[in-house]
N, C-alpha and C. Protein backbone atom coordinates (compact mmCIF):
# COMPACT_ATOMS: atom_id res chain seq x y z
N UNK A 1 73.34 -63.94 137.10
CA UNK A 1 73.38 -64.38 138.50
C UNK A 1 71.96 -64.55 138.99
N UNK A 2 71.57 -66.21 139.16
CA UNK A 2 70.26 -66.06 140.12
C UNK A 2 70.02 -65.19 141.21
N UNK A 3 68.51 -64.96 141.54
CA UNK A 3 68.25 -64.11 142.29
C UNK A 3 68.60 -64.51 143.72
N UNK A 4 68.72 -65.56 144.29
CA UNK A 4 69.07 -65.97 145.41
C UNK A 4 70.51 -65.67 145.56
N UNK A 5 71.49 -66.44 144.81
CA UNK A 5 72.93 -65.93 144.65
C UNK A 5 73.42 -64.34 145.22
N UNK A 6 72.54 -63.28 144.47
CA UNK A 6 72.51 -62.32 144.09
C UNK A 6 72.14 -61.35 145.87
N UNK A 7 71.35 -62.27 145.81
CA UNK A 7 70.50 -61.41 147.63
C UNK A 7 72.19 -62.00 148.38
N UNK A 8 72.28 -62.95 148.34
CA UNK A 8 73.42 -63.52 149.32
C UNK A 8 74.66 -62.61 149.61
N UNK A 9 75.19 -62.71 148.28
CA UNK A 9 76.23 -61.68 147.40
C UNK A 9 76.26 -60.67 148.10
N UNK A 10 74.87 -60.28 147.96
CA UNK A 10 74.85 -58.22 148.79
C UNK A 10 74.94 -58.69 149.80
N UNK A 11 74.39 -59.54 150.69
CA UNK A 11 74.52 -59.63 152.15
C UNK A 11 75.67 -59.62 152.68
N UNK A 12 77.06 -60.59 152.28
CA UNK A 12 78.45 -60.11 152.65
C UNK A 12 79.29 -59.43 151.68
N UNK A 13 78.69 -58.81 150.72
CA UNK A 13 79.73 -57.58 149.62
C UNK A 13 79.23 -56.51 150.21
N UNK A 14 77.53 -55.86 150.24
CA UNK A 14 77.67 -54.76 150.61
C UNK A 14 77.02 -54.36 151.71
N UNK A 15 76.87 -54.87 152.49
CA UNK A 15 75.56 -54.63 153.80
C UNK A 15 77.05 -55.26 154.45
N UNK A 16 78.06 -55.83 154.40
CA UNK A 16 79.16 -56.10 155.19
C UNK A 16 78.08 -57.12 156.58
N UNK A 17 77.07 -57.74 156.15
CA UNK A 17 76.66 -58.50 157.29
C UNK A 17 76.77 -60.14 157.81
N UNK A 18 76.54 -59.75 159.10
CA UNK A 18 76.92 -61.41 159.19
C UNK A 18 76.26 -62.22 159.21
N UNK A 19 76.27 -63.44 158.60
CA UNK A 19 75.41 -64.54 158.08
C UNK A 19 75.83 -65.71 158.92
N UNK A 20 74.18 -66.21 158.94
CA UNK A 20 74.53 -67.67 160.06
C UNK A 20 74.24 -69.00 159.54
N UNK A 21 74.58 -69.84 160.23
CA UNK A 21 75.40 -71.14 158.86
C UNK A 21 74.54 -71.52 157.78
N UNK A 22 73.44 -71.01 158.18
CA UNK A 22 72.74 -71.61 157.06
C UNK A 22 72.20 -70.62 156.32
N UNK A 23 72.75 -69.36 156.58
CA UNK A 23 73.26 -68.67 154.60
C UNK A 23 74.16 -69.12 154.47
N UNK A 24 74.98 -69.64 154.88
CA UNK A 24 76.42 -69.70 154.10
C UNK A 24 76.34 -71.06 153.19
N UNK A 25 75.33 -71.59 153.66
CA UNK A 25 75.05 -72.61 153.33
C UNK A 25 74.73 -72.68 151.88
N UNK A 26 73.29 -71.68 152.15
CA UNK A 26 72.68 -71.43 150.73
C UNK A 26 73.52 -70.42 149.72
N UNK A 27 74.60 -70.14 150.29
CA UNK A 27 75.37 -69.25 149.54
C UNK A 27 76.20 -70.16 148.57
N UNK A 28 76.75 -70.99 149.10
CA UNK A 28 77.58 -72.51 148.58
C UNK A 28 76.55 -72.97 147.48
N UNK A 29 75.93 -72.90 147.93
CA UNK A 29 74.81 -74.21 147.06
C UNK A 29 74.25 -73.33 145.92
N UNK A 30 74.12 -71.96 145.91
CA UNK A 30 73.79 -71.40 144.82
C UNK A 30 75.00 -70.76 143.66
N UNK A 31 75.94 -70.57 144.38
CA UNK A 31 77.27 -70.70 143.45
C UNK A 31 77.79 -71.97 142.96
N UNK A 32 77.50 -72.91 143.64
CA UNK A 32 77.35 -74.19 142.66
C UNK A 32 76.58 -74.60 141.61
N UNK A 33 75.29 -74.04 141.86
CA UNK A 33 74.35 -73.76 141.11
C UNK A 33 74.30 -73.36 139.66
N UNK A 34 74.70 -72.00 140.53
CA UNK A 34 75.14 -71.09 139.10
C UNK A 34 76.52 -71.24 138.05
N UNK A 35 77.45 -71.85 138.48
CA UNK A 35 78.67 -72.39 137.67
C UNK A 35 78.61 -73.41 137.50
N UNK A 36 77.64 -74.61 137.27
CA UNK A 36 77.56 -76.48 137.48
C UNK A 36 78.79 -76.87 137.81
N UNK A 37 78.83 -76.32 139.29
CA UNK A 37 80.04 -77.37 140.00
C UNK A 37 79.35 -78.23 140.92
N UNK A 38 80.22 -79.46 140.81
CA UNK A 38 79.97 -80.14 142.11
C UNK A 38 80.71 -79.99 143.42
N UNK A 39 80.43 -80.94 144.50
CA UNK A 39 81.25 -80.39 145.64
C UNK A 39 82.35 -80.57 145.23
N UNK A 40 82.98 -81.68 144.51
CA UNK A 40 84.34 -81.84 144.54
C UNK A 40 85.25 -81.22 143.83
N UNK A 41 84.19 -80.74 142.74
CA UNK A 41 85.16 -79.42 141.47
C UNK A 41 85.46 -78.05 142.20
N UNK A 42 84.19 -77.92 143.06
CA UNK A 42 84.08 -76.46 144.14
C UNK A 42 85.25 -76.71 145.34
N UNK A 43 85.10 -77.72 145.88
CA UNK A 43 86.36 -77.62 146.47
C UNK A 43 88.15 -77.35 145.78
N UNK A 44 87.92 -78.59 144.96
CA UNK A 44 89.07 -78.02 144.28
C UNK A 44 89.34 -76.02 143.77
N UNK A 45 88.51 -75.66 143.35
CA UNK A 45 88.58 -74.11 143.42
C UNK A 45 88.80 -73.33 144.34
N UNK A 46 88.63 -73.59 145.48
CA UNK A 46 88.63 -73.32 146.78
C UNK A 46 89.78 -73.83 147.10
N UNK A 47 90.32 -74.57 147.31
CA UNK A 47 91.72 -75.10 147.68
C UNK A 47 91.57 -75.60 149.21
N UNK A 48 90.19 -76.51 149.33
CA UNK A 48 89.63 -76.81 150.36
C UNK A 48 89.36 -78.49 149.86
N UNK A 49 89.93 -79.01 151.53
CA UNK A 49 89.66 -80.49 151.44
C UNK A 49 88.42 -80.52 151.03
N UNK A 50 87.87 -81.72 150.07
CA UNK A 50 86.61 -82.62 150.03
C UNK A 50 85.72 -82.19 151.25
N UNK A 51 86.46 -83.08 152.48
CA UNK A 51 85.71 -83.45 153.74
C UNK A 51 84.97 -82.27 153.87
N UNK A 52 85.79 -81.19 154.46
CA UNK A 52 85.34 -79.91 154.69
C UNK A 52 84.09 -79.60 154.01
N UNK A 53 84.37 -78.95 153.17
CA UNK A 53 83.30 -78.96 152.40
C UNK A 53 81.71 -79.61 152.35
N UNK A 54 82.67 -80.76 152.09
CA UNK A 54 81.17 -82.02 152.36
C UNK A 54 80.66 -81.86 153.55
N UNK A 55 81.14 -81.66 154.34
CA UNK A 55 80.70 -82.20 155.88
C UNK A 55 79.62 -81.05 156.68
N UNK A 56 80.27 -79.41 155.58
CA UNK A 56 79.40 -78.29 155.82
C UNK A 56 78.22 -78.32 155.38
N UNK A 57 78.07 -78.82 153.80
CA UNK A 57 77.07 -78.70 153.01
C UNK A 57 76.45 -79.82 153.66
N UNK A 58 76.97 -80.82 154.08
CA UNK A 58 75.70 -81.82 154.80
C UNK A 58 74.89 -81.72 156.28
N UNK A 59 75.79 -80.44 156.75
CA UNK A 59 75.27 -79.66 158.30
C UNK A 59 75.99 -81.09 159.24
N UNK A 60 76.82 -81.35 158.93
CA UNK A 60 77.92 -82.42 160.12
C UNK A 60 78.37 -81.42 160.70
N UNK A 61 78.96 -80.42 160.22
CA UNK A 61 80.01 -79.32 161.00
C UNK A 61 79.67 -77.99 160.41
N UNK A 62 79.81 -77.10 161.25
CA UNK A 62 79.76 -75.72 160.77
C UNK A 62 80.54 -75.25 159.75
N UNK A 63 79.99 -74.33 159.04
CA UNK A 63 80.90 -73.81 157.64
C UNK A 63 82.27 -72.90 158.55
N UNK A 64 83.19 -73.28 158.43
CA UNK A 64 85.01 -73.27 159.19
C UNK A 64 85.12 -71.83 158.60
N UNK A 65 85.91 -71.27 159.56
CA UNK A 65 85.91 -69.42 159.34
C UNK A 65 86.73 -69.72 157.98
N UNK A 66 87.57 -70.74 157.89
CA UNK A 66 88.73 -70.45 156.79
C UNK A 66 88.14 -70.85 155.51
N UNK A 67 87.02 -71.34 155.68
CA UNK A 67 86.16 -71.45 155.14
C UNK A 67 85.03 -70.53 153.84
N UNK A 68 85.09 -69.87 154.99
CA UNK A 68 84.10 -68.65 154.70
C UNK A 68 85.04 -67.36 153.97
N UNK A 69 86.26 -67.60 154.45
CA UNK A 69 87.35 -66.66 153.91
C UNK A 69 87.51 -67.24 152.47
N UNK A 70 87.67 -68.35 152.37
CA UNK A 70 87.86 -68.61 150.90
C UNK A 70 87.29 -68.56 149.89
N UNK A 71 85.70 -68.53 150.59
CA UNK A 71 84.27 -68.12 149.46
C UNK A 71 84.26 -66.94 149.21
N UNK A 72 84.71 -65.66 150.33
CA UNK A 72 85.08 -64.33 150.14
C UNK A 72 86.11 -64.23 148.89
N UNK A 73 87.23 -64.58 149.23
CA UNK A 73 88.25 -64.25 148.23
C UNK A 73 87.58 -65.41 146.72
N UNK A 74 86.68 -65.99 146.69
CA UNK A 74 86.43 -66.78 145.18
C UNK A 74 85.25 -65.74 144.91
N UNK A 75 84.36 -65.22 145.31
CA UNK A 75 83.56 -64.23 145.17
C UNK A 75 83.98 -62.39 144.95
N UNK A 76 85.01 -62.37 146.06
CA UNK A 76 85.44 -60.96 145.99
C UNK A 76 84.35 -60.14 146.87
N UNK A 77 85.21 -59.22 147.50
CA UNK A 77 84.70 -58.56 148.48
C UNK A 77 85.24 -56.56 147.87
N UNK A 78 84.43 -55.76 148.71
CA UNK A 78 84.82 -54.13 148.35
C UNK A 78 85.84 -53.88 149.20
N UNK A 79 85.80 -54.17 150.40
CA UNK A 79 87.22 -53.57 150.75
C UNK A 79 87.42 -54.08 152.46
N UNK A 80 88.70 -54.06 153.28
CA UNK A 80 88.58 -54.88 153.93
C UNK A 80 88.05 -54.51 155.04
N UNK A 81 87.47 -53.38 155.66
CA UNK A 81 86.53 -53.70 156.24
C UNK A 81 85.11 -54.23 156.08
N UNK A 82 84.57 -54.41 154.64
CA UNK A 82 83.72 -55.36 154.44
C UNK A 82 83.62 -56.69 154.96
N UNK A 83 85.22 -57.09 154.33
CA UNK A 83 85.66 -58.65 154.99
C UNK A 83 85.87 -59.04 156.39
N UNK A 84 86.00 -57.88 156.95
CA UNK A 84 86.47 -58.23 158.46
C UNK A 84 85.07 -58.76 158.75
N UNK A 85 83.83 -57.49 158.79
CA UNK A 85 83.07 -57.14 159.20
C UNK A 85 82.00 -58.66 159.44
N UNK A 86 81.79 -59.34 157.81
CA UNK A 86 81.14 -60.33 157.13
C UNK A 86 81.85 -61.83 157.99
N UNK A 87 82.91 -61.57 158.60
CA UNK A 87 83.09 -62.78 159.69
C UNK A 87 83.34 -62.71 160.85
N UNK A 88 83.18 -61.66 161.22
CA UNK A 88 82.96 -61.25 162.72
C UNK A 88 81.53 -62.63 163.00
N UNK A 89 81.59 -62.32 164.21
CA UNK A 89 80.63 -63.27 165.25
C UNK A 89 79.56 -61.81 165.03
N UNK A 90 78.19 -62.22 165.04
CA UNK A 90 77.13 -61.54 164.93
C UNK A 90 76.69 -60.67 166.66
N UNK A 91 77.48 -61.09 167.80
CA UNK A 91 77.44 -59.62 168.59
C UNK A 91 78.37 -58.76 168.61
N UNK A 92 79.62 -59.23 168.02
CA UNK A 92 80.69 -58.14 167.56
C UNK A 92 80.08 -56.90 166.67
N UNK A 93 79.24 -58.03 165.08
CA UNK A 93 78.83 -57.17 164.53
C UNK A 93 78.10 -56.22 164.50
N UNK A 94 77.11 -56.60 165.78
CA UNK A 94 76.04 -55.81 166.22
C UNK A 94 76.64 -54.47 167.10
N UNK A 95 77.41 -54.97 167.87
CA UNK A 95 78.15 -53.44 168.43
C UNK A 95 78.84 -53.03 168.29
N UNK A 96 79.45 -52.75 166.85
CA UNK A 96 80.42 -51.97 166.21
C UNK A 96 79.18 -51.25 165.14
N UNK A 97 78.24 -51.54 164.47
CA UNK A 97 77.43 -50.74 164.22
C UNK A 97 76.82 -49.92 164.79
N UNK A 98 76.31 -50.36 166.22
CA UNK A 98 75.60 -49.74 167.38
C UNK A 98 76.72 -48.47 167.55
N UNK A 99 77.77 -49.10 167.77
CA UNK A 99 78.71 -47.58 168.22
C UNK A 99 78.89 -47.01 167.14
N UNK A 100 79.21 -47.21 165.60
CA UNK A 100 79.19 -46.47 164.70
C UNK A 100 78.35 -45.31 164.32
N UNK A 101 77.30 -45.86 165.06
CA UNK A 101 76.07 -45.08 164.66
C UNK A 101 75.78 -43.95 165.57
N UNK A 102 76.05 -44.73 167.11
CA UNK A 102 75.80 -43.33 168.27
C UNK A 102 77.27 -42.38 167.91
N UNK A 103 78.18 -42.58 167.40
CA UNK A 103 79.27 -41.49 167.00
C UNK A 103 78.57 -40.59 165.87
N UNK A 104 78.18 -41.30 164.37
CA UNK A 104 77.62 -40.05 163.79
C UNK A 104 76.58 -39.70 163.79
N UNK A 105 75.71 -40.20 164.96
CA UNK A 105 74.64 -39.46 165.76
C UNK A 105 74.96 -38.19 166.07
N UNK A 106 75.93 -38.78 167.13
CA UNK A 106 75.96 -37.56 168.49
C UNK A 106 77.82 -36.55 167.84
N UNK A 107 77.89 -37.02 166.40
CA UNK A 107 79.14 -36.00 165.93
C UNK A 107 80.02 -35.88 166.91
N UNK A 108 80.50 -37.61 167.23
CA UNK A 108 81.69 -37.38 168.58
C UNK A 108 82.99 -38.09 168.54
N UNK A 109 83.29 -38.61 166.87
CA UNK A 109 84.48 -38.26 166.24
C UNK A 109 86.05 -37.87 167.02
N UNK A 110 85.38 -36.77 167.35
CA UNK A 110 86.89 -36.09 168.01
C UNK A 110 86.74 -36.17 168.96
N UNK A 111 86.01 -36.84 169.77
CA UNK A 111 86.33 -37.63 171.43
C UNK A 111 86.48 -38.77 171.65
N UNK A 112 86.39 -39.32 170.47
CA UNK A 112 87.28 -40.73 170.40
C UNK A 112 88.48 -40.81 170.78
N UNK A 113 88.53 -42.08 171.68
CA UNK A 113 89.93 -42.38 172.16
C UNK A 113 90.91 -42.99 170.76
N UNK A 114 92.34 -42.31 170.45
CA UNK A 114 92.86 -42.73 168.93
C UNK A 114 93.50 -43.60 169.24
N UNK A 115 93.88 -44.84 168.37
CA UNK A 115 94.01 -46.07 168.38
C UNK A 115 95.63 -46.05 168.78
N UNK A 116 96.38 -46.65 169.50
CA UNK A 116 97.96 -46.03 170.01
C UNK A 116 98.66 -46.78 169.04
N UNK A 117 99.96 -45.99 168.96
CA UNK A 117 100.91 -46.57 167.56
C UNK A 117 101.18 -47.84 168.31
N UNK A 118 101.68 -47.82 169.03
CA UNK A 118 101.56 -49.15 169.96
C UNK A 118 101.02 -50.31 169.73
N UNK A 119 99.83 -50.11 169.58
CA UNK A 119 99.16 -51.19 169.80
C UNK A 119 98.83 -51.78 167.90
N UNK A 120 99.90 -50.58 167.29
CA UNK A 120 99.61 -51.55 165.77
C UNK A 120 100.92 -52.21 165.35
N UNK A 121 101.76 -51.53 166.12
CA UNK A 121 102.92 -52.46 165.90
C UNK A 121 103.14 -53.47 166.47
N UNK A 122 102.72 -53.66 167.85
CA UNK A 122 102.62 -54.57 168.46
C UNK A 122 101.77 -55.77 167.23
N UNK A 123 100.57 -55.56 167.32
CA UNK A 123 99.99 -56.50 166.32
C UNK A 123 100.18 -57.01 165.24
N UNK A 124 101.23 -56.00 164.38
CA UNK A 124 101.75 -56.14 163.61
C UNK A 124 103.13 -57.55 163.79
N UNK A 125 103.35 -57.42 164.65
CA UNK A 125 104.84 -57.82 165.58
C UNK A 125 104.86 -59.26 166.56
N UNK A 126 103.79 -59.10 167.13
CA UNK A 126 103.50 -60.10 168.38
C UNK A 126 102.56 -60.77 168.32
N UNK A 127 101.44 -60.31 167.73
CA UNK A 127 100.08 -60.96 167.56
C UNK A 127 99.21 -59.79 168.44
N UNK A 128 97.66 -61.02 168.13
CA UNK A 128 96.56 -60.19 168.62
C UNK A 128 96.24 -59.78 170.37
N UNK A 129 96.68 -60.57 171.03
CA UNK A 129 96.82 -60.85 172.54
C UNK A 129 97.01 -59.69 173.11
N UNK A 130 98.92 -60.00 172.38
CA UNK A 130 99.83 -58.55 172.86
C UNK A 130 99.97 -57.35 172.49
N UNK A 131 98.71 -57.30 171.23
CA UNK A 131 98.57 -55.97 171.31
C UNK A 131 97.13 -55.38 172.05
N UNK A 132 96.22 -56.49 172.70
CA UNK A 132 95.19 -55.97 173.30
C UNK A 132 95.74 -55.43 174.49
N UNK A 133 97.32 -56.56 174.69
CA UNK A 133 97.66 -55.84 176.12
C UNK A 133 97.88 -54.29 176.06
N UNK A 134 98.37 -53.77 174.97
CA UNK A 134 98.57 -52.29 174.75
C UNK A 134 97.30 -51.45 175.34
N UNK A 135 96.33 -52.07 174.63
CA UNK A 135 94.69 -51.15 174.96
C UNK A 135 94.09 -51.27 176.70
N UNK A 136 94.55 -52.82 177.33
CA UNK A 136 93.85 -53.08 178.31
C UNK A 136 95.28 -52.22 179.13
N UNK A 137 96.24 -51.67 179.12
CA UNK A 137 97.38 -50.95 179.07
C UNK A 137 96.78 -49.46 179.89
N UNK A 138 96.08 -48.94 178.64
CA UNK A 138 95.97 -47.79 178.53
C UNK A 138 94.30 -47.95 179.21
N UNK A 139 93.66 -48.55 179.39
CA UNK A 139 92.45 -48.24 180.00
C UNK A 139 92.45 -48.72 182.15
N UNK A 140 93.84 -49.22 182.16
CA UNK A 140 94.18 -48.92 183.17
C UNK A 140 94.90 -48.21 183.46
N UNK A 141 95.56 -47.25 183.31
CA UNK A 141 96.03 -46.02 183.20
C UNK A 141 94.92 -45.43 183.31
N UNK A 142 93.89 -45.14 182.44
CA UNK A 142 93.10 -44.13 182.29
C UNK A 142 91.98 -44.34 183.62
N UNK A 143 91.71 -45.63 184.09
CA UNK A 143 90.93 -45.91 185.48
C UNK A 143 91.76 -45.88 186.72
N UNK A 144 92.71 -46.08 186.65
CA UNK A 144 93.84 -45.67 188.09
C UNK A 144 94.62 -47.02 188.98
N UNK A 145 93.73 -48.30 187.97
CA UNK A 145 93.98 -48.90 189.31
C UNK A 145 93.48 -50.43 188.55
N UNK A 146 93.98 -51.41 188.83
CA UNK A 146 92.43 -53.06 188.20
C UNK A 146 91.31 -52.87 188.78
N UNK A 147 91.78 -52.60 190.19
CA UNK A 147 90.08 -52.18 190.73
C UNK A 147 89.45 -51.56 190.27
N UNK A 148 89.62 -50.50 189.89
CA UNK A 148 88.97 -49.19 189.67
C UNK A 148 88.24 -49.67 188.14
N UNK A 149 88.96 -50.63 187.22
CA UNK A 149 88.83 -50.37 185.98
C UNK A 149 87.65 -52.21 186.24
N UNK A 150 87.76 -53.09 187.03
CA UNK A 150 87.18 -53.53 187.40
C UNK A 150 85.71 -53.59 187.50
N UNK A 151 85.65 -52.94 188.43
CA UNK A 151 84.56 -52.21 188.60
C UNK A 151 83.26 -51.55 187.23
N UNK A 152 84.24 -50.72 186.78
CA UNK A 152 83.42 -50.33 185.57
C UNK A 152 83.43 -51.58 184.49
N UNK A 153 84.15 -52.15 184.28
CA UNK A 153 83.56 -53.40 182.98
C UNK A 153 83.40 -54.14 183.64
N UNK A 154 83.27 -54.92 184.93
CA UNK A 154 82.24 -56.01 184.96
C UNK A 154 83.77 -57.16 184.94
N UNK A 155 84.64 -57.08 185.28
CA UNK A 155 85.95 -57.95 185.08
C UNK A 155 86.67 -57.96 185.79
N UNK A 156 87.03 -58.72 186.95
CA UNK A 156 88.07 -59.45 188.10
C UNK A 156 89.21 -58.83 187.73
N UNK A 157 90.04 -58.08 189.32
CA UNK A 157 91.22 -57.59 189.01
C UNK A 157 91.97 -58.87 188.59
N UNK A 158 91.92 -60.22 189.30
CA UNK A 158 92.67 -60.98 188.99
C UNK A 158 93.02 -61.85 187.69
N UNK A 159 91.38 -61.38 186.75
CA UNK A 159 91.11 -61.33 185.62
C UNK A 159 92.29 -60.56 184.76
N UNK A 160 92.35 -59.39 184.88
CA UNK A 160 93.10 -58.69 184.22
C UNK A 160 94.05 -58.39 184.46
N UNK A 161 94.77 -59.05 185.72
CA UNK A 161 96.01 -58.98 185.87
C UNK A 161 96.64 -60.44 184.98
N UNK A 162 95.99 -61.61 185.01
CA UNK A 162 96.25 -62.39 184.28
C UNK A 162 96.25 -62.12 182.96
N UNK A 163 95.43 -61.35 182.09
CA UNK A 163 95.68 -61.00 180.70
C UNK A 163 96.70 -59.96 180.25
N UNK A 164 97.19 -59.66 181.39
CA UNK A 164 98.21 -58.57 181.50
C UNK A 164 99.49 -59.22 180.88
N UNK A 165 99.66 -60.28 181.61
CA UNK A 165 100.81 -61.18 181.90
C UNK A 165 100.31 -62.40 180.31
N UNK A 166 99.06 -62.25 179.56
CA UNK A 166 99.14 -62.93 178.86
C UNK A 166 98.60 -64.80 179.10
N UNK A 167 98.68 -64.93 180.95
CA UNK A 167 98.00 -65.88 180.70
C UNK A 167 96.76 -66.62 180.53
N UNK A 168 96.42 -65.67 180.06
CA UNK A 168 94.52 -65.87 179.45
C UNK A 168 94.24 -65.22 178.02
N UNK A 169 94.32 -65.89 176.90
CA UNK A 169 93.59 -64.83 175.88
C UNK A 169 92.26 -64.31 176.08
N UNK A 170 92.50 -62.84 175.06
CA UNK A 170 91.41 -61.64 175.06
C UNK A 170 90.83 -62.68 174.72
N UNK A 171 89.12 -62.38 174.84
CA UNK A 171 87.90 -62.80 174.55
C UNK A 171 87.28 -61.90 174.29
N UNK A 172 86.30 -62.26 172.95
CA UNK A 172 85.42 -61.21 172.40
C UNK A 172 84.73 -60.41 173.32
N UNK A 173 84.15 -60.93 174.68
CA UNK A 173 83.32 -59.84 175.33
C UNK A 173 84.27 -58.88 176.23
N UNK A 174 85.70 -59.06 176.58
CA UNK A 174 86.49 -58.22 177.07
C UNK A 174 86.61 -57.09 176.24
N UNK A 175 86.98 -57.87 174.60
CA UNK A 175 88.05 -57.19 173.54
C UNK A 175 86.72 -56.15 173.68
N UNK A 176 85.27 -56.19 173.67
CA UNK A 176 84.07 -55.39 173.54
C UNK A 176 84.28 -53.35 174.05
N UNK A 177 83.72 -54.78 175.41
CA UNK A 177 84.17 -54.29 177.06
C UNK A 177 85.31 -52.50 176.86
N UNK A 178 86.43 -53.51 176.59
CA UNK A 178 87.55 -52.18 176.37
C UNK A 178 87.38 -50.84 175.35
N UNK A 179 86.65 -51.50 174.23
CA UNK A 179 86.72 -50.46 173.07
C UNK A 179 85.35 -49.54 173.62
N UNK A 180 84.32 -50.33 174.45
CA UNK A 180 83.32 -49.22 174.99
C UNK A 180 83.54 -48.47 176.13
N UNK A 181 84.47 -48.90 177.12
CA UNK A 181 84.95 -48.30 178.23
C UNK A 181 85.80 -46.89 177.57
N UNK A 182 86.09 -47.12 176.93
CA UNK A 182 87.60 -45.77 176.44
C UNK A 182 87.04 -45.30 175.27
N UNK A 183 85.83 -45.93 174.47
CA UNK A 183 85.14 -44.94 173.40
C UNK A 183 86.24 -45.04 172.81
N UNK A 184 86.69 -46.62 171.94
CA UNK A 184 88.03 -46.38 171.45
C UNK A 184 87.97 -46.00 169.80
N UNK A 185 88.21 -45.44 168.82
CA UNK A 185 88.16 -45.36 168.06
C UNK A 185 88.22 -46.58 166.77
N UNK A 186 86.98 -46.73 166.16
CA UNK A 186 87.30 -48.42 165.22
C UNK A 186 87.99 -47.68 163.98
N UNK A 187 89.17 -48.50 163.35
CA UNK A 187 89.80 -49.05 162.54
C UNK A 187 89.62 -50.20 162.18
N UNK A 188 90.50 -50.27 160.75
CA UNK A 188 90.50 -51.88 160.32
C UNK A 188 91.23 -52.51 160.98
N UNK A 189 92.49 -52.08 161.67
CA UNK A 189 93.47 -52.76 162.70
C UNK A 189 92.64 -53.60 164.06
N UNK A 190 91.91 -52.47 164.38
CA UNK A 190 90.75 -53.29 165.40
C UNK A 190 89.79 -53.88 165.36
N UNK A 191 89.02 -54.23 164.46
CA UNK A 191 88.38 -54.87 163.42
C UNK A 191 89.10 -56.19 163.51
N UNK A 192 90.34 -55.95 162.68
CA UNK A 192 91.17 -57.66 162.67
C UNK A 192 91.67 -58.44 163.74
N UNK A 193 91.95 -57.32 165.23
CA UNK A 193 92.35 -57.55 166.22
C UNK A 193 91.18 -58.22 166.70
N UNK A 194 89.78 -58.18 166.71
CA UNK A 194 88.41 -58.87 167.31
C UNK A 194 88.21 -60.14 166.71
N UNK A 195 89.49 -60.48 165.93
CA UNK A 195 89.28 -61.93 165.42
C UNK A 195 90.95 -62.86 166.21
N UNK A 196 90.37 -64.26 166.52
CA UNK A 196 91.45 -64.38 167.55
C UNK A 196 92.87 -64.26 166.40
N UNK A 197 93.57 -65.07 167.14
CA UNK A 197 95.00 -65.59 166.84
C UNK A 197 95.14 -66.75 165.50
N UNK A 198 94.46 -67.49 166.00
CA UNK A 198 94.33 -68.07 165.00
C UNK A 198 93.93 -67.82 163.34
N UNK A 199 92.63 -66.90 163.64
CA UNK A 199 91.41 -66.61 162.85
C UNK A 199 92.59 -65.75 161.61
N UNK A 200 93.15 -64.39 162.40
CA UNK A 200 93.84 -63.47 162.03
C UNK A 200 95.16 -64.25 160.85
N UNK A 201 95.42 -65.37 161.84
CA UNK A 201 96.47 -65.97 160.78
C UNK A 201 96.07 -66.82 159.70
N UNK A 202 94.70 -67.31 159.56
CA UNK A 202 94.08 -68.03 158.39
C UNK A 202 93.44 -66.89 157.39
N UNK A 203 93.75 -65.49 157.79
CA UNK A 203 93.28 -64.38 156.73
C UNK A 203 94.40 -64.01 156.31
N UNK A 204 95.70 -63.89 157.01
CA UNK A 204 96.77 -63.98 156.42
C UNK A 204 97.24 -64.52 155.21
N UNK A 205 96.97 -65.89 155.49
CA UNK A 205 97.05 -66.53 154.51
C UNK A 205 95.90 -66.86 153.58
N UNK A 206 94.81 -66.80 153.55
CA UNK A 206 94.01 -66.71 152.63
C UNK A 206 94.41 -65.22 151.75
N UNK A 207 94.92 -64.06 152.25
CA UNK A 207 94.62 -63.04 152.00
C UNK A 207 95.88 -61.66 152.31
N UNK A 208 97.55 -62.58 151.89
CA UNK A 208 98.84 -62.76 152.01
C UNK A 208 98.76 -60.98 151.76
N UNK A 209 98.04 -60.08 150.77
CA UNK A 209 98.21 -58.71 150.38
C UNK A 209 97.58 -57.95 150.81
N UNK A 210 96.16 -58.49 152.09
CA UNK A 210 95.62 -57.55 152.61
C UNK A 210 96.00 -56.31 153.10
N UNK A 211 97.13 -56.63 153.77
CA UNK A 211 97.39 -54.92 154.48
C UNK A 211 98.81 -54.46 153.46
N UNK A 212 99.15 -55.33 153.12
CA UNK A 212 100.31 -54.71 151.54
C UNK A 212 99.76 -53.34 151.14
């Protein structure tokens, strides 16, 4: 394995980090490299249109999350919070480390808020939305009121009465928002939940045995 390949490799196998389009770029281009494929043999391996492909490696369009999932699973990953982690959006990734770290800093573990059965069956069941409603659920409960909970994240009661009801999807800086307000405890369940609706269902199917 060239040395470039090789740096890439560790960057989403074991540093679980997130890369911006143009590693992914050079990540493509050196696994082509290293196996003499062309785009169109590499796509075929991938089980990815031509276009796609082409259109990334020529910087027309961004390298497509389902994308990036499929270079994961042709490469192989350690385990799935690696994978989550490696396509997260790079301020997700940044503050789930940040909090990882002030927990086994400050050894505060067991004041973590625990993730509600609720909200994995729901996800399991309904999707990602309706099970944030579970969490944004319980952190109004735990503030008293929309106002009240308002107030502390920076988010319109009328805001969150609408996501209540579902007619607004979570957004990454809410989905944030909630897990730092309630010190919620990370899992891989919440991890997959910070990727939308869509995202969640193109790992599905890239990746049919993940939670098997």
């Amino acid at each position: 394995m060239n040395v470039q390949l090789r740096y890439y490799r560790r960057s989403i196998l074991v540093n679980g980090a997130a890369m911006d389009n143009e590693e992914w770029i050079m990540l493509i281009e050196n696994y082509k490299e290293e196996h003499g494929l062309t785009t169109t043999s590499l796509a075929k391996q991938l089980n990815e249109h031509f276009q796609v492909l082409y259109r990334a490696l020529s910087r027309d369009a961004p390298v497509s999350f389902r994308l990036k999932l499929r270079l994961r699973d042709k490469i192989g990953f350690d385990d799935t919070r690696d994978l989550l982690t490696s396509v997260l959006p790079d301020d997700a990734t940044d503050f789930i480390k940040t909090h990882l770290i002030e927990i086994n800093k400050r050894h505060i573990k067991s004041q973590l808020t625990p993730i509600p059965d609720e909200f994995i069956h729901v996800l399991e069941t309904q999707g990602v939305d309706a099970a944030w409603r579970e969490i944004l659920n319980l952190a109004l409960n735990n503030a008293g009121s929309a106002g009240k909970l308002s107030k502390k994240i920076g988010v319109t009661p009328q805001t969150l009465n609408r996501m209540r009801r579902l007619d607004l999807p979570f957004g990454m800086p809410l989905k944030l928002k909630l897990i730092d307000h309630l010190k919620l405890e990370i899992d891989d369940n919440v991890l997959f939940a910070l990727l939308s609706q869509r995202q969640t269902d193109d790992i599905n199917t890239v990746f049919p045995d993940l939670y098997n």
